[in-house]
C-alpha atoms as a PDB file:
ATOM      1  CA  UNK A   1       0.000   0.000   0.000  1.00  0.00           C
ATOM      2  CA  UNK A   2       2.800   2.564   0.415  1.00  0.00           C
ATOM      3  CA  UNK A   3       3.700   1.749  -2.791  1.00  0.00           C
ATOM      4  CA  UNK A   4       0.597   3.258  -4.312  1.00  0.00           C
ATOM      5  CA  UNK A   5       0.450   5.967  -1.491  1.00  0.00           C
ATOM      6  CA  UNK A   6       4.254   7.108  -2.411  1.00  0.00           C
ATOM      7  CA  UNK A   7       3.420   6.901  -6.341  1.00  0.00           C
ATOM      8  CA  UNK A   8      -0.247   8.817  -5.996  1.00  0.00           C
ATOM      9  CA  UNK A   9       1.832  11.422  -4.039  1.00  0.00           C
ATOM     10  CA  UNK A  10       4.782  11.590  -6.492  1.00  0.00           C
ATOM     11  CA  UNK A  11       1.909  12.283  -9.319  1.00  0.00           C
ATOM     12  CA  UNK A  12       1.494  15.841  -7.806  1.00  0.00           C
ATOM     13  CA  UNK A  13       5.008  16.776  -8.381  1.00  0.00           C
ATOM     14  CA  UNK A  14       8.703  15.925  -7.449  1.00  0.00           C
ATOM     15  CA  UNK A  15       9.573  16.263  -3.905  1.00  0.00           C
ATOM     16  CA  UNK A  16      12.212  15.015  -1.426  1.00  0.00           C
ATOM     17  CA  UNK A  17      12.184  12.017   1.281  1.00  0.00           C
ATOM     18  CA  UNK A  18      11.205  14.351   4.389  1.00  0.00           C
ATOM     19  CA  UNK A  19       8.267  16.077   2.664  1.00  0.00           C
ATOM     20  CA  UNK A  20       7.113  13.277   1.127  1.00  0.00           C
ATOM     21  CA  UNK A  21       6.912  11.787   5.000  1.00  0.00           C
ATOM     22  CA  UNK A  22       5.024  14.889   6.088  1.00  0.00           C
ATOM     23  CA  UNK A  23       2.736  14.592   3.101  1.00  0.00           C
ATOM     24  CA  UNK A  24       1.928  10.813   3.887  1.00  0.00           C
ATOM     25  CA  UNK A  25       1.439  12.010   7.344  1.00  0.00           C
ATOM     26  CA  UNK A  26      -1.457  14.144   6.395  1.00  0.00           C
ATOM     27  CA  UNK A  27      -2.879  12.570   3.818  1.00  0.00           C
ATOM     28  CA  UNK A  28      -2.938   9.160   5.819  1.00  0.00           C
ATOM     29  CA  UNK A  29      -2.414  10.315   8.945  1.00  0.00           C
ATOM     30  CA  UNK A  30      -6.049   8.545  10.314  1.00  0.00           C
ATOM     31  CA  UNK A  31      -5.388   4.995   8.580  1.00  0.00           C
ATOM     32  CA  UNK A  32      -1.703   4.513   8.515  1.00  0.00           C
ATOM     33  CA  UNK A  33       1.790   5.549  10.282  1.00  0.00           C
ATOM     34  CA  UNK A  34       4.521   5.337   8.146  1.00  0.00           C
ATOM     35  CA  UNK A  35       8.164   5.787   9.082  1.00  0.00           C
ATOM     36  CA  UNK A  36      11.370   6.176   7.204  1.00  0.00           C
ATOM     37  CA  UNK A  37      12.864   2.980   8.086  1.00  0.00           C
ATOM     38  CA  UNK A  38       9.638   1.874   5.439  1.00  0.00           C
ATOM     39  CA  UNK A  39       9.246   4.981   3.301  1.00  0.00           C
ATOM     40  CA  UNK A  40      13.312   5.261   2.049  1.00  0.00           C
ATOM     41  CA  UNK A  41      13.069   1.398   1.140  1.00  0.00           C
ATOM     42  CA  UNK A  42      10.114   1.688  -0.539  1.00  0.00           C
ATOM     43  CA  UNK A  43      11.660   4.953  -2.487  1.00  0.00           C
ATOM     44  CA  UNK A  44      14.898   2.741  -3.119  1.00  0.00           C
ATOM     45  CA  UNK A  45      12.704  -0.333  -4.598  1.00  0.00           C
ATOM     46  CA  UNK A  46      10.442   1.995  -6.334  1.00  0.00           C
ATOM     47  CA  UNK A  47      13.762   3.770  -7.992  1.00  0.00           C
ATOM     48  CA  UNK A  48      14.964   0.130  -8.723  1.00  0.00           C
ATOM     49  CA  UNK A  49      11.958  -1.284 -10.604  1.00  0.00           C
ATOM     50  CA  UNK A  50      12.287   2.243 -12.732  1.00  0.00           C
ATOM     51  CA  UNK A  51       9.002   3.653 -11.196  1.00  0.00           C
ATOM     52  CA  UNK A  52      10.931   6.696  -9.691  1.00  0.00           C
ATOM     53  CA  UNK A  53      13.920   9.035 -10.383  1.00  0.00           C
ATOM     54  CA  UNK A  54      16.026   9.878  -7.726  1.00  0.00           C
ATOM     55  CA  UNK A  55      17.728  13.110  -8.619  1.00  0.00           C
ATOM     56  CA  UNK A  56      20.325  14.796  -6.570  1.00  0.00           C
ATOM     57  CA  UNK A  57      20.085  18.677  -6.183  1.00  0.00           C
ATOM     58  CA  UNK A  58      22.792  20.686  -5.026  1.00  0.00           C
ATOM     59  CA  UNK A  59      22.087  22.536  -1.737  1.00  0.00           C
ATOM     60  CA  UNK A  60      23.027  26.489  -1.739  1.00  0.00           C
ATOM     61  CA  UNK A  61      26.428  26.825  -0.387  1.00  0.00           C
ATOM     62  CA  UNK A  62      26.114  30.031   0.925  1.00  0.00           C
ATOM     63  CA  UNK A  63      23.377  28.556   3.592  1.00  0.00           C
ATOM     64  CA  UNK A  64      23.888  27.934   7.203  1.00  0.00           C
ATOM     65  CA  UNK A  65      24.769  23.922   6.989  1.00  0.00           C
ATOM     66  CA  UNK A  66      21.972  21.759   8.829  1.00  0.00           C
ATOM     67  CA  UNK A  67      23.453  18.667   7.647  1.00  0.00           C
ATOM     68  CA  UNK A  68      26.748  17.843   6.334  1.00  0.00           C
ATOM     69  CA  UNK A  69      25.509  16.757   2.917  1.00  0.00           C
ATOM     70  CA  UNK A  70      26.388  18.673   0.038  1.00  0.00           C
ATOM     71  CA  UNK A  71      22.717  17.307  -2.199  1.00  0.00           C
ATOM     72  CA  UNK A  72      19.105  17.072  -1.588  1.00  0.00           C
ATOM     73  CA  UNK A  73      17.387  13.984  -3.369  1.00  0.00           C
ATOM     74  CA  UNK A  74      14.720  14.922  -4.661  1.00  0.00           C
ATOM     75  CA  UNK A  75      12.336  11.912  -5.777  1.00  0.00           C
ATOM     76  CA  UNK A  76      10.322  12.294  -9.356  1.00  0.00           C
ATOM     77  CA  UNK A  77       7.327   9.917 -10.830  1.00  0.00           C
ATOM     78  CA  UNK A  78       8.483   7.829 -14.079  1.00  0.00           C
ATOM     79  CA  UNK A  79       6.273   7.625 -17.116  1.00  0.00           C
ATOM     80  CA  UNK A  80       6.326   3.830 -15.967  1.00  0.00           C
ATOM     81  CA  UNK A  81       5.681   5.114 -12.388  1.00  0.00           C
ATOM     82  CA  UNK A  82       2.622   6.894 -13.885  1.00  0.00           C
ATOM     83  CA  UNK A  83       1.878   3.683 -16.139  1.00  0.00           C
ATOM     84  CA  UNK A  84       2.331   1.209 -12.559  1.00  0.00           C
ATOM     85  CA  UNK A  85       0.093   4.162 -10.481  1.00  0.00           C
ATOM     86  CA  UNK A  86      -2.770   3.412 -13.081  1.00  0.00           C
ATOM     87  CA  UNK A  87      -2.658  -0.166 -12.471  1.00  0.00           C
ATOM     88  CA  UNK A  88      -2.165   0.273  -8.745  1.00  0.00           C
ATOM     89  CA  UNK A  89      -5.898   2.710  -9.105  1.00  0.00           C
ATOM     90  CA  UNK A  90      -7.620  -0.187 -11.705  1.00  0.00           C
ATOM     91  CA  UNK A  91      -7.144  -2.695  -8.857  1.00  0.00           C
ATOM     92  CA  UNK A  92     -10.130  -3.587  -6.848  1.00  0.00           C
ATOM     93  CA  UNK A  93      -9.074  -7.235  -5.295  1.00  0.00           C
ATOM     94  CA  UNK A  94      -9.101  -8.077  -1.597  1.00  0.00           C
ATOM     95  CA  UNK A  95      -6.796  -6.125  -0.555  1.00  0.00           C
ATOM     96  CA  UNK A  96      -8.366  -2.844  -1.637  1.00  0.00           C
ATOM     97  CA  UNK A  97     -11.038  -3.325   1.072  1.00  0.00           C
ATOM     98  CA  UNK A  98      -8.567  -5.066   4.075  1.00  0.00           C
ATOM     99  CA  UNK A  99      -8.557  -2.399   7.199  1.00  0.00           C
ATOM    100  CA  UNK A 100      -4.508  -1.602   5.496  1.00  0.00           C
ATOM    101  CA  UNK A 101      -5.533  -1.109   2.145  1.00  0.00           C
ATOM    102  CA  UNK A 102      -8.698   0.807   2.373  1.00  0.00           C
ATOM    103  CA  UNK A 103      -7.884   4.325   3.378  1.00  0.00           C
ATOM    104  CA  UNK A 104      -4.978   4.317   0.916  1.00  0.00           C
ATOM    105  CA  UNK A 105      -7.198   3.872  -1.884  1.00  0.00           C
ATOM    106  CA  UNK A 106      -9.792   5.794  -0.576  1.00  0.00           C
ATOM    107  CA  UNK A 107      -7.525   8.735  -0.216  1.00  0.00           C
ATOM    108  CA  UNK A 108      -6.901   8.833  -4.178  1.00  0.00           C
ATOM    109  CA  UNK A 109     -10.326   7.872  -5.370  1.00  0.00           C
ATOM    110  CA  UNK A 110     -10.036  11.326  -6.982  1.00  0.00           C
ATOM    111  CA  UNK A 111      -7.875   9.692  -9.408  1.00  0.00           C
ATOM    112  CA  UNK A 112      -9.763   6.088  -9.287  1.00  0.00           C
ATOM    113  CA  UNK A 113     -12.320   4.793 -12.165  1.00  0.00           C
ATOM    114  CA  UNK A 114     -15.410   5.201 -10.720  1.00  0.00           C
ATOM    115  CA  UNK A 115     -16.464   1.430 -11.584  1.00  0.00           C
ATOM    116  CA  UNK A 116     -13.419   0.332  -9.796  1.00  0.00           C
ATOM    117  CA  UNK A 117     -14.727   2.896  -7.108  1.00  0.00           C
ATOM    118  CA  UNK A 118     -17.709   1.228  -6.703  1.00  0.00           C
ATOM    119  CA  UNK A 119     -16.178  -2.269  -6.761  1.00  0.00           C
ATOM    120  CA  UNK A 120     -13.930  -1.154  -3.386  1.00  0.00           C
ATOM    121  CA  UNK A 121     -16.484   0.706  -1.335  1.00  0.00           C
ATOM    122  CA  UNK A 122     -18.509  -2.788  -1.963  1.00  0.00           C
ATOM    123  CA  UNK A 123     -16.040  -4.847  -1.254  1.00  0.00           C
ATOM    124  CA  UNK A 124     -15.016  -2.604   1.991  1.00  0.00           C
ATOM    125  CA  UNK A 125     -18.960  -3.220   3.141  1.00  0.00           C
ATOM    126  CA  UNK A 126     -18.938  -6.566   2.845  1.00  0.00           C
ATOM    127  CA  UNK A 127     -15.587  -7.016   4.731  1.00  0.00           C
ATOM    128  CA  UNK A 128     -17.175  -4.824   7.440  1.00  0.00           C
ATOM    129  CA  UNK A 129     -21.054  -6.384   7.613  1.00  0.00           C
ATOM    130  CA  UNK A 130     -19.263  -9.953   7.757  1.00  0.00           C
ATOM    131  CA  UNK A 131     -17.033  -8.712  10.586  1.00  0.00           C
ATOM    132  CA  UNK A 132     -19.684  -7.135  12.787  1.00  0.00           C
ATOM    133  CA  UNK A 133     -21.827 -10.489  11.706  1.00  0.00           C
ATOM    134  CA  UNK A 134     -18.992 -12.513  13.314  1.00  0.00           C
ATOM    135  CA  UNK A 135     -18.703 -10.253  16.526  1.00  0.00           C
ATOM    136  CA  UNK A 136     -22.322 -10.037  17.216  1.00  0.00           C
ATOM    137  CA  UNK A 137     -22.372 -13.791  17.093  1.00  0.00           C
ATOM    138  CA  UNK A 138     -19.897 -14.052  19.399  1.00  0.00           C
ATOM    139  CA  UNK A 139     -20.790 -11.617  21.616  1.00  0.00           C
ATOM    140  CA  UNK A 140     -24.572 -13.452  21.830  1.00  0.00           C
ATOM    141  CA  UNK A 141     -22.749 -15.968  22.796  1.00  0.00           C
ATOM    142  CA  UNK A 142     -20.154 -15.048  25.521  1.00  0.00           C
ATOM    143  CA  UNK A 143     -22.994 -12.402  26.838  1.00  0.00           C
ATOM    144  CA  UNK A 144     -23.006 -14.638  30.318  1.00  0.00           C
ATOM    145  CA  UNK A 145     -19.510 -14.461  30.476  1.00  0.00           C
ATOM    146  CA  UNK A 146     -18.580 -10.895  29.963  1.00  0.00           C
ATOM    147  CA  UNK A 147     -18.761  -8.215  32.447  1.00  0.00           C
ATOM    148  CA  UNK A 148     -20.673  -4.997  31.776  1.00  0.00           C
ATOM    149  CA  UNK A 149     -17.640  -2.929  30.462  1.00  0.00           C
ATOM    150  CA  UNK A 150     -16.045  -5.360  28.015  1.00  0.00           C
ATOM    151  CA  UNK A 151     -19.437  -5.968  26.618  1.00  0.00           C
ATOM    152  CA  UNK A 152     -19.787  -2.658  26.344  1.00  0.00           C
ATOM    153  CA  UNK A 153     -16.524  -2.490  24.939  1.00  0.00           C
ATOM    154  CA  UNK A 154     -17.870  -5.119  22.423  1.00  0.00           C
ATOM    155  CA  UNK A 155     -20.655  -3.034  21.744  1.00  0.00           C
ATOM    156  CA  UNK A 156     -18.621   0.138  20.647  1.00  0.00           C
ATOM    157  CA  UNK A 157     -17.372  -1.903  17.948  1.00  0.00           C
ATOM    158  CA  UNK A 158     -20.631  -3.099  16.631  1.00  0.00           C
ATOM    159  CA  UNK A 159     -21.702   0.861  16.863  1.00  0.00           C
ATOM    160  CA  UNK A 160     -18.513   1.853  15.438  1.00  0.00           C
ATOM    161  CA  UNK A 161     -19.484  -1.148  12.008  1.00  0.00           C
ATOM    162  CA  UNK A 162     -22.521   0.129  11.794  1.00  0.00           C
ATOM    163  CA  UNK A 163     -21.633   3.696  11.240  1.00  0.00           C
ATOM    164  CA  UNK A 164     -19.307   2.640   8.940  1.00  0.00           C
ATOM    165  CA  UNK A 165     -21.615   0.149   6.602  1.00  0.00           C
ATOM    166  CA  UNK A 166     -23.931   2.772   6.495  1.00  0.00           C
ATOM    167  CA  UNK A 167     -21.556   5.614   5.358  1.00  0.00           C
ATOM    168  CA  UNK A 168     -20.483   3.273   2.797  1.00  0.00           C
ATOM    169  CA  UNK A 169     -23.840   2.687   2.223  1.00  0.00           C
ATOM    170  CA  UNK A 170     -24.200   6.358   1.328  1.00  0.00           C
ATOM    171  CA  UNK A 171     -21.129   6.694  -0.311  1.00  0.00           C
ATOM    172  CA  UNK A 172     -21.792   3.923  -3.040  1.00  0.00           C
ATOM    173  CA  UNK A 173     -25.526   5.442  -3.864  1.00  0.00           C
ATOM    174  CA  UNK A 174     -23.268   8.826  -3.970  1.00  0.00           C
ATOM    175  CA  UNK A 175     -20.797   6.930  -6.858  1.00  0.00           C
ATOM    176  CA  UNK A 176     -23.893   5.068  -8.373  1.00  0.00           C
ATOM    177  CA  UNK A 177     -26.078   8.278  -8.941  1.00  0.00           C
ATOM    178  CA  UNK A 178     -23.314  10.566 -10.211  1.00  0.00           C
ATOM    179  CA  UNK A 179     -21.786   7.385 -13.011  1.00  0.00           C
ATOM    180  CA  UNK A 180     -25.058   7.524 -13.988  1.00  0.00           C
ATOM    181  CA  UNK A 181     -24.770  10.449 -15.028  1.00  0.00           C
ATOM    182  CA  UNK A 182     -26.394  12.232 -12.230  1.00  0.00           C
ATOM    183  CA  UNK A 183     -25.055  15.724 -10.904  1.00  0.00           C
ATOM    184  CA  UNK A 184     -22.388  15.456  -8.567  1.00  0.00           C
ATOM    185  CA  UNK A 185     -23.105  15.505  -5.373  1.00  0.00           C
ATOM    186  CA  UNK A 186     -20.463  15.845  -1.981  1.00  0.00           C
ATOM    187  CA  UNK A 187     -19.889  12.953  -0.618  1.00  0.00           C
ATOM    188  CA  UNK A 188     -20.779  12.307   3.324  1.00  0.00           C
ATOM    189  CA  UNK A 189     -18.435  12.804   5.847  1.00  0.00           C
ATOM    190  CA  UNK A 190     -16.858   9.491   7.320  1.00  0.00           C
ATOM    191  CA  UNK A 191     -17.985   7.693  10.400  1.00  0.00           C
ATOM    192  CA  UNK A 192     -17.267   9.815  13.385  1.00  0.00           C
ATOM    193  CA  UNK A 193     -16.573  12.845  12.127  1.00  0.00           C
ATOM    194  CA  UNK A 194     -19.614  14.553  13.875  1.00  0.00           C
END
């Protein structure tokens, strides 16, 4: 996933490993942490496979030193990095939908099919509803055993998958209506946000 997350990023323009963190950081900041001990390898295999440029820009000389490096990388998208970002976007399997996968692709659905936008925010309900399914059954049966503030606790999470299904619910009517041509219409805000 930071594959596509670094590559979606890299689309809006060229920038170097620190910014890039900070721009991960607030475009992901609510699903996913990501550090540099998994952001520079992911830059390194992405430069590898061809999918990114590193290019090293000379730092002003006249500046007050902060580091003792005489270059700035600066990281730039590939026409194959473009080309891979694409088929990263077309993909709707499995993993588009797991709890690690979701939010990255939801965070460039901007740039996503909206078929293939459909086929995720389904895929993401039917993960969830079979989840809570699983936790209400459990929680039926372990009632007798649980005391009131882990079945509380229990409950949250059923609350918390039911906020969610329906927002998805709303946001795939949302997708539906405007690929059918219908006028665009903003999108409700995500579970919680009240």
């Amino acid at each position: 996933m930071l594959e596509l997350a670094v590559l979606g990023l890299l689309a809006d323009g060229p920038t170097h490993g620190y910014a890039l963190k900070q721009r991960l950081s607030a475009v992901l900041g609510t699903f996913r942490a990501f550090s540099f001990g998994s952001l520079y390898p992911t830059l390194k295999r992405l430069t590898v496979a061809g999918f990114v440029l590193d290019q090293h820009v000379p730092v002003d000389v006249d500046a007050v030193p902060l580091t003792s490096r005489r270059s700035r990388v600066i990281y730039v998208i590939t026409p194959d990095g473009k080309e891979r970002l694409t088929d990263l976007l077309a993909d709707a399997g499995p993993q588009t939908w797991s709890d690690d996968g979701f939010g990255v692709h939801l965070a460039f659905f901007a740039r996503t099919p909206s078929p293939i936008r459909v086929r995720i925010l389904e895929g993401r309900r039917r993960r969830i509803e079979e989840g809570r399914e699983s936790r209400r059954s459990a929680l039926t049966r372990a009632a007798e055993r649980l005391d009131r503030y882990t079945a509380e606790l229990h409950q949250l999470g059923l609350d918390a998958a039911d906020r969610e299904v329906r927002w998805l619910d709303e946001l795939i009517a949302h997708e539906r209506e405007h690929h059918a041509g219908g006028p665009p219409c903003a999108y409700p805000d995500p579970p919680g946000a009240d």
